[in-house]
Protein backbone atom coordinates (compact mmCIF):
# COMPACT_ATOMS: atom_id res chain seq x y z
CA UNK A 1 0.00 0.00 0.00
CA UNK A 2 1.30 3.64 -0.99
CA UNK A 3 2.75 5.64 1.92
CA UNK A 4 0.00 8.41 3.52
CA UNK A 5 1.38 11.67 1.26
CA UNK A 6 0.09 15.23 1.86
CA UNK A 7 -3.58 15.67 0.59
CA UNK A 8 -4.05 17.12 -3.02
CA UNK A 9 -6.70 19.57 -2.73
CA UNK A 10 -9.49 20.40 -4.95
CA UNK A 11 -10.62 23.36 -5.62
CA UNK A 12 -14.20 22.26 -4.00
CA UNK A 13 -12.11 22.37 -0.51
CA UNK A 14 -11.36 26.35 -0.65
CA UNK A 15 -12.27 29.58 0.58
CA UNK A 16 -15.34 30.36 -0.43
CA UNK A 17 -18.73 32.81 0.54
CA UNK A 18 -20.48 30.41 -2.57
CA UNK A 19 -23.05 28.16 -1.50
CA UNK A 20 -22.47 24.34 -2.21
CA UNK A 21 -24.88 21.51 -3.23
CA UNK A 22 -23.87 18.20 -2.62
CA UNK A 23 -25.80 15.19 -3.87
CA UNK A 24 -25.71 12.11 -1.66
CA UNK A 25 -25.93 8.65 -3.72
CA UNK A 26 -27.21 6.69 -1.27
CA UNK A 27 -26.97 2.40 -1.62
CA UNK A 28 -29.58 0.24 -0.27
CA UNK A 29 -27.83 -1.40 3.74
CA UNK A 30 -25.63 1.97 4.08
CA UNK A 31 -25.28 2.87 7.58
CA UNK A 32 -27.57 5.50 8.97
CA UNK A 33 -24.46 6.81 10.65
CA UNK A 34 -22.43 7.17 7.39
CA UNK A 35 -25.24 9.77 6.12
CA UNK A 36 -25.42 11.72 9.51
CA UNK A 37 -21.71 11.82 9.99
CA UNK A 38 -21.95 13.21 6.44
CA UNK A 39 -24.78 15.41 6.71
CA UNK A 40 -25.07 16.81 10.01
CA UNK A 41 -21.93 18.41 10.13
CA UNK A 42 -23.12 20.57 7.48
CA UNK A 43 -26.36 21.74 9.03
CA UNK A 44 -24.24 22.29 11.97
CA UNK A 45 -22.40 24.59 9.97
CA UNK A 46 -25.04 26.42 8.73
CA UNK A 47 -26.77 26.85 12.15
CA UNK A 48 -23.83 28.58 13.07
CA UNK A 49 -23.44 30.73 10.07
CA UNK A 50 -26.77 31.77 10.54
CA UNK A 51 -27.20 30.90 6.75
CA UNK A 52 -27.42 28.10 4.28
CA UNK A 53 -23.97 27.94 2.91
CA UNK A 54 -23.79 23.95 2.40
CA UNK A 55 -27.44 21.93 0.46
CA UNK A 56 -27.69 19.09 -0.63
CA UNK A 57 -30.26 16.07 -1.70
CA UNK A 58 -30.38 12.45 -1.23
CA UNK A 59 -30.58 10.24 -4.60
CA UNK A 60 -31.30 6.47 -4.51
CA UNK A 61 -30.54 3.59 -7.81
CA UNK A 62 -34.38 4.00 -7.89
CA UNK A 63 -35.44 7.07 -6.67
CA UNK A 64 -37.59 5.37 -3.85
CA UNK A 65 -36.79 5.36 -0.26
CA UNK A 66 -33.69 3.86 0.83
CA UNK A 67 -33.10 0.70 3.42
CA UNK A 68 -30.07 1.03 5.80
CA UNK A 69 -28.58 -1.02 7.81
CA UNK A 70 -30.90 -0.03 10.71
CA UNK A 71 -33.84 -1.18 9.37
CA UNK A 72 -35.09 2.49 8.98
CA UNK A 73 -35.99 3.43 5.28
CA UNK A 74 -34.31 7.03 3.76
CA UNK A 75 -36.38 8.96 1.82
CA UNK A 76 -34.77 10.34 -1.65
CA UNK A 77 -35.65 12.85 -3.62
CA UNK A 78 -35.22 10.57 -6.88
CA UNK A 79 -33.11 8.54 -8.61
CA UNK A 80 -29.28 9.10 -10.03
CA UNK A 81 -30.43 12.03 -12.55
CA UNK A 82 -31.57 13.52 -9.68
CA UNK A 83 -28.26 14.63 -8.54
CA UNK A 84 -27.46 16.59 -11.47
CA UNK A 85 -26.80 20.69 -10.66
CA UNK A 86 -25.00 19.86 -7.71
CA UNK A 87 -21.37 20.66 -7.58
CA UNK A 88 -20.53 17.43 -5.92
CA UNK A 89 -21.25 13.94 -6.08
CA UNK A 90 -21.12 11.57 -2.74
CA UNK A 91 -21.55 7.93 -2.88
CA UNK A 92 -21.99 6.02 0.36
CA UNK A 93 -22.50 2.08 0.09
CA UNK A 94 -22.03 -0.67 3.04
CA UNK A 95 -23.04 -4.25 3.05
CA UNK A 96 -24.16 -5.62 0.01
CA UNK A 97 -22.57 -2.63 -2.21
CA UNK A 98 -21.52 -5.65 -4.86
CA UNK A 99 -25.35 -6.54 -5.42
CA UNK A 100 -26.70 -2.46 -5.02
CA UNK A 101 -24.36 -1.06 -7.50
CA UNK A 102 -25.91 -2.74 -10.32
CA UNK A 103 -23.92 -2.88 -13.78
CA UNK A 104 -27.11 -0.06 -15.23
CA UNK A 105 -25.92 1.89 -12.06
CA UNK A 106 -22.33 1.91 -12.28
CA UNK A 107 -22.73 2.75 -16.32
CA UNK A 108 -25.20 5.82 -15.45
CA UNK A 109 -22.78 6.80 -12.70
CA UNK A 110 -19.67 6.60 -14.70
CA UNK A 111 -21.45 8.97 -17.46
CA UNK A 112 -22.90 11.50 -15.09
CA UNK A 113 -19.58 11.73 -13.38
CA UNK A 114 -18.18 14.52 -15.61
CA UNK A 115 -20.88 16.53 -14.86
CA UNK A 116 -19.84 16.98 -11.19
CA UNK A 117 -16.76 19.58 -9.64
CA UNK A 118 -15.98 16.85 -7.81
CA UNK A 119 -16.91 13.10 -6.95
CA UNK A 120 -16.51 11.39 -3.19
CA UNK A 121 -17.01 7.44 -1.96
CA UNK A 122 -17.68 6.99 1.83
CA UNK A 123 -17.19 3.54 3.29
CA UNK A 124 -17.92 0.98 0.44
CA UNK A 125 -18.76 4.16 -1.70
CA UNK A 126 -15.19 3.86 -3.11
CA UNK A 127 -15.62 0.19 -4.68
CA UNK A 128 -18.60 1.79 -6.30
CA UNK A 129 -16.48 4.47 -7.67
CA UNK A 130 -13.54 2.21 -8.34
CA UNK A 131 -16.14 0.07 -10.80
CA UNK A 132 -17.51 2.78 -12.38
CA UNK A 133 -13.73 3.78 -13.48
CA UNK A 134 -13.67 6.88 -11.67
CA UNK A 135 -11.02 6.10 -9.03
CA UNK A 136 -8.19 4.96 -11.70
CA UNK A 137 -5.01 7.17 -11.24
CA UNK A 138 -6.58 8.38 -8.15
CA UNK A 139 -5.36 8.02 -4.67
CA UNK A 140 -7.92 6.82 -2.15
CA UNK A 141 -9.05 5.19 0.37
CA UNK A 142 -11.61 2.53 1.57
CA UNK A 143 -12.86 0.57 5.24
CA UNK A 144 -9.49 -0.86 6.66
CA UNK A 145 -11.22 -4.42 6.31
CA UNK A 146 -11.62 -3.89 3.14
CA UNK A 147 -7.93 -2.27 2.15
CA UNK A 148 -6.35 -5.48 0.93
CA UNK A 149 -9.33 -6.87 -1.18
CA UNK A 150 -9.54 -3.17 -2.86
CA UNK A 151 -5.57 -2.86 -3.57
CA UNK A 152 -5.44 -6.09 -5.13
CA UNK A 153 -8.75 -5.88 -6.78
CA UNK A 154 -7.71 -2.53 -8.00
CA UNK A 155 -3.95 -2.34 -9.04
CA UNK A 156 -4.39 1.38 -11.10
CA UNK A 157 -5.77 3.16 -7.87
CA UNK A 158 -2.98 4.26 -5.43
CA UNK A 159 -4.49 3.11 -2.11
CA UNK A 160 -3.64 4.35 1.41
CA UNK A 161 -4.70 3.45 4.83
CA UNK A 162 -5.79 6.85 6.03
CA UNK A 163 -8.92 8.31 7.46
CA UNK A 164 -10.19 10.30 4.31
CA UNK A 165 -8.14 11.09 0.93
CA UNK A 166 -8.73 14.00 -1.04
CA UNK A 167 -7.10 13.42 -4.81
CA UNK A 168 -7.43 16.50 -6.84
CA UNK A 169 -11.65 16.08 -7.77
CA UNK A 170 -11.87 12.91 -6.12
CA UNK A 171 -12.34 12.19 -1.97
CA UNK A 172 -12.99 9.03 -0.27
CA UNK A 173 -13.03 8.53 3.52
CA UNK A 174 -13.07 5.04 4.88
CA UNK A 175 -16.28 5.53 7.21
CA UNK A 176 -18.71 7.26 9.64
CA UNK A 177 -15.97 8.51 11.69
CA UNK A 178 -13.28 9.37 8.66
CA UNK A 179 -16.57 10.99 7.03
CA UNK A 180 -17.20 13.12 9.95
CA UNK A 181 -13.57 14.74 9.73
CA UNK A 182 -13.55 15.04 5.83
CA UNK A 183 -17.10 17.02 6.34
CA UNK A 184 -14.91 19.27 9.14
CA UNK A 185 -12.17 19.64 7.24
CA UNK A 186 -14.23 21.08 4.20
CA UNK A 187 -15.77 23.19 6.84
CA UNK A 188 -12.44 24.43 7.90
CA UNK A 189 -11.29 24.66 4.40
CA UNK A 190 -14.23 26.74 3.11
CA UNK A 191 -15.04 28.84 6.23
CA UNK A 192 -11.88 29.00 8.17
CA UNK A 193 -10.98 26.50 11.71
CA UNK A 194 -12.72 28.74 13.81
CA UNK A 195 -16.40 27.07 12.24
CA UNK A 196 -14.74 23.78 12.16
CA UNK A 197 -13.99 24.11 15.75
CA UNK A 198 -17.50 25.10 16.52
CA UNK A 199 -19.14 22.42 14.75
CA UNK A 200 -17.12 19.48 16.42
CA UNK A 201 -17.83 21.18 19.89
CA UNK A 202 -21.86 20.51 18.82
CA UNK A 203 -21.18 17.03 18.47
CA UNK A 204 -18.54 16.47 21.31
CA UNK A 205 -15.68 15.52 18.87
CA UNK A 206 -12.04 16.78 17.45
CA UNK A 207 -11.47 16.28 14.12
CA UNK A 208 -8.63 14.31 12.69
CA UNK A 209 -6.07 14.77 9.99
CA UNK A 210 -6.91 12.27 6.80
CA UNK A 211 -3.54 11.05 7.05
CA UNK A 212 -4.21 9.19 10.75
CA UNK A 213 -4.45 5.27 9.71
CA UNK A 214 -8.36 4.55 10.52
CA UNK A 215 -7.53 2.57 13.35
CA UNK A 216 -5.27 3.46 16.09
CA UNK A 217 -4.02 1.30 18.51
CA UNK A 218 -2.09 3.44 20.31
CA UNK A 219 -4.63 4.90 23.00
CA UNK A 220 -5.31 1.12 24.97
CA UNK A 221 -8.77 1.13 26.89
CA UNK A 222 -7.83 2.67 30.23
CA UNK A 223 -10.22 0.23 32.03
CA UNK A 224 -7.64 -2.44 31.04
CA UNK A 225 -4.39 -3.67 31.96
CA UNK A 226 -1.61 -2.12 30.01
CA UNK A 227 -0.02 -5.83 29.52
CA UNK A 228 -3.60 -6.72 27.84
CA UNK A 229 -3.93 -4.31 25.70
CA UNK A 230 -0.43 -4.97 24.37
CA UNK A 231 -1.38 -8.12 24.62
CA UNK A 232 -4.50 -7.52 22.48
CA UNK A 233 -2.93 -5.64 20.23
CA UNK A 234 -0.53 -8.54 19.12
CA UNK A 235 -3.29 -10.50 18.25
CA UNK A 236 -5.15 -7.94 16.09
CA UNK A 237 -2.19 -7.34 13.93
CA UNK A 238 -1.24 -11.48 13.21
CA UNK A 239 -4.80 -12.77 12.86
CA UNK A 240 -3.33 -14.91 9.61
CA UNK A 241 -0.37 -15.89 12.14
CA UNK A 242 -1.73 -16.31 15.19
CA UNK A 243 0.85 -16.59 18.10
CA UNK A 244 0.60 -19.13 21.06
CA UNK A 245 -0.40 -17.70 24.72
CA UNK A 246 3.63 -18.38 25.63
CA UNK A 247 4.54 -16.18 22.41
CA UNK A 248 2.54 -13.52 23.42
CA UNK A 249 3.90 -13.46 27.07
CA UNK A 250 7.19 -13.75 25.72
CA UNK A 251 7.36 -10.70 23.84
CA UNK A 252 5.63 -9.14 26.99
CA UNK A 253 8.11 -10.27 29.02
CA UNK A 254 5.89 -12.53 31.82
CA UNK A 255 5.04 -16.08 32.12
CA UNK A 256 2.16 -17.87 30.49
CA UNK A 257 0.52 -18.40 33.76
CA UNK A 258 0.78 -14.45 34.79
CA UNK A 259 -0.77 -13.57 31.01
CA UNK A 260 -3.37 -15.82 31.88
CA UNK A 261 -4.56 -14.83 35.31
CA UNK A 262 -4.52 -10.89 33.71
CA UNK A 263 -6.54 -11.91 31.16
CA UNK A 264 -9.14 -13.71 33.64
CA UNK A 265 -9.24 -10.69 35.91
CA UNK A 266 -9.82 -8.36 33.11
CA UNK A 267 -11.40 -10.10 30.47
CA UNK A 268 -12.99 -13.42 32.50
CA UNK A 269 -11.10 -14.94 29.46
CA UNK A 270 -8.10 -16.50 28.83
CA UNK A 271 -5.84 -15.24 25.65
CA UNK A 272 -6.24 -18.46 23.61
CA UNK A 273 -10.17 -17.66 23.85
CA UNK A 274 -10.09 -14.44 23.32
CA UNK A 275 -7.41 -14.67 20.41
CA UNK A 276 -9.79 -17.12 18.79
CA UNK A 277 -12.74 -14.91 18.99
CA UNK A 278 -10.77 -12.21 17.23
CA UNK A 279 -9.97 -14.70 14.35
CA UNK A 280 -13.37 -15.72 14.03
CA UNK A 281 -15.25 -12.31 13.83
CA UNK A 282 -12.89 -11.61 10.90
CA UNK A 283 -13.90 -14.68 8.99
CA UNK A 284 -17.55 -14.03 9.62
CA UNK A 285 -17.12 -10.51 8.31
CA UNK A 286 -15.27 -11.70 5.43
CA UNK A 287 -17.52 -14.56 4.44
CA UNK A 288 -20.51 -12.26 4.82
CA UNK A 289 -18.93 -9.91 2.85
CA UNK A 290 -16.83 -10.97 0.49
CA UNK A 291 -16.81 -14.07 -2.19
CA UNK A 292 -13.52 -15.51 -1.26
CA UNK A 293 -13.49 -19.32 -0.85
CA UNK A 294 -13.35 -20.57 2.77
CA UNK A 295 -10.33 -22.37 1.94
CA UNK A 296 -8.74 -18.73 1.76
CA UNK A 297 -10.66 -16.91 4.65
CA UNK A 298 -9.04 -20.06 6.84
CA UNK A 299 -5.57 -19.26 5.51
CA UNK A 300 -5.98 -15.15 6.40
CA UNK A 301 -7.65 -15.99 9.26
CA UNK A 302 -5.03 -18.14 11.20
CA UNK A 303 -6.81 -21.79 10.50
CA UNK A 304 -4.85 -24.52 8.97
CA UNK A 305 -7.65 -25.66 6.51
CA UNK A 306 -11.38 -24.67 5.52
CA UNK A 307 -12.44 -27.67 7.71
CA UNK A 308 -10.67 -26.13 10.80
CA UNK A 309 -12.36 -23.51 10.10
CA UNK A 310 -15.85 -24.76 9.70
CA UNK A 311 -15.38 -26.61 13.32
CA UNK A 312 -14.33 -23.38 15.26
CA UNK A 313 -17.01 -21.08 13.28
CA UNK A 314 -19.84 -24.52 14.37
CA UNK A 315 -18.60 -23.67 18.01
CA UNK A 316 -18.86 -20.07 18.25
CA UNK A 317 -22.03 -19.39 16.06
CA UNK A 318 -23.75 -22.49 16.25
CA UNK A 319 -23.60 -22.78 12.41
CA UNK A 320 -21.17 -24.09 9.52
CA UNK A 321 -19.65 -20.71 7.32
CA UNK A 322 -21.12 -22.51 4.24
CA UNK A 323 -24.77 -21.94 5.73
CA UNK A 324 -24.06 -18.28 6.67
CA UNK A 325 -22.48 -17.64 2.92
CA UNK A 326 -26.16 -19.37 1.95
């Protein structure tokens, strides 16, 4: 993956008393908190301005309402054509964005594209905008559980692990948070830091740089041992290599026993357990959503074999992965 570089700004993020109209594609099982995150910042904004210096409209793949993730539907106000007279496009997809986008979709958004200032992807938004061609020679971004999958899927698109990318007329952040700070950093760049500040204060949040990988492991949950969180952390970054409770304690410099009784007294687990359960919420996330064989979700998720696999996933879900996939 390409090294975080300093953001290439478009002209869409700079000072300016012009109003702007963004148009919000919105995919059928998008998060509800995607389109606040992207959304309410602005109306903050304008509360504070006392004016309406950011619109915008919600379009759906067929005009009707939208259903998120929540269960709640999204009203639209129409389908893809809908969007057009806005200066900026903004595509947010989740779950399911493979079967949403729909070839007729991707086709109407790849010609309509031109007609935009500029063109964003939030979340899965970016796959959408990958397929549609409008990501190639682009630097971007997507979900961090997704970052692999996109790089290899798409060699042309230079892809980083940072919050939110901005790429000439092209931004992507890689979800509700990362959305949240691309939406304050327009703010910022468009009406100075002073609004910015005053619009995170609403919501009881800072903004980050785009840069800042999406997840940080360096601020452990205070509640917990230092020694587990370390601990913790050396088993989210070798899911595909998983290392044995005496490896981990090792490295940590204590005995198996002592990493064991920490564990109990802060987790009421011990680190095999909880190791496992880390290894197995990735393959249910990737066999949910993504096509890979099992035989390859074992392999990057620390299991010898697809019927390893299948045993541990029977045990902690109560189902085979082949009936989930189903």
């Amino acid at each position: 993956m390409a090294k975080p570089a300093k953001i290439i700004t478009s002209a869409l993020f700079a000072p300016s008393d012009q109003p702007l109209t963004l148009a919000l594609l919105v995919l059928p099982q998008a998060s509800i908190l995607e389109v606040a995150s992207t959304l309410d910042p602005l109306r903050s904004a304008n509360r504070h301005l006392g004016h309406e210096a950011y619109r915008w409209r919600v379009v759906s793949p067929d005009g009707g309402p939208v259903p998120l993730t929540c269960g709640i539907e999204l009203p639209s106000n129409g389908p893809l054509s809908a969007a057009e007279g806005a200066d900026a496009l903004i595509v947010i997809a989740g779950f399911q964005q493979s079967r949403s986008a729909t070839q007729p979709l991707v086709r109407d958004l790849s010609r309509i594209a031109a007609r935009f200032a500029a063109i964003g992807g939030i979340d899965a938004g970016a796959w959408v905008l990958a397929r549609a061609g409008l990501l190639n020679g682009y630097k971007a971004t997507v979900h961090w559980e997704d970052l692999e999958d996109f790089a290899a899927t798409h060699p042309q698109i230079d892809v980083a692990p940072d919050r939110f990318v901005i790429d000439r007329n092209r931004f992507t952040a890689g979800g509700a948070a990362p959305a949240c700070d691309l939406m304050l950093h327009l703010i910022r760049a468009r009406h100075g830091p002073a609004l910015a500040l005053q619009v995170a204060a609403s919501f009881i949040t800072t903004a980050r740089d785009g840069t800042e990988p999406q997840m940080i492991r360096a601020q452990p949950d205070p509640r917990l041992d230092p020694r587990v969180s370390a601990a913790i952390s050396r088993m989210e970054s070798r899911l595909d290599s998983p290392e044995t409770t005496a490896e981990i304690a090792a490295a940590l410099g204590m005995s198996p026993r002592r990493l064991e009784q920490i564990f109990a007294e802060n987790l009421g687990l011990t680190p095999a357990a909880h190791a496992l359960g880390l290894r197995l919420a990735a393959a249910r996330r990737m066999i949910t959503d993504t096509r890979h064989p099992l035989a390859e979700v074992a392999l990057r998720c620390g299991f010898s074999s697809a019927s390893s696999l299948s045993r541990a996933f029977r045990g902690q879900f109560g189902i085979p992965p082949s009936s989930l996939r189903r």
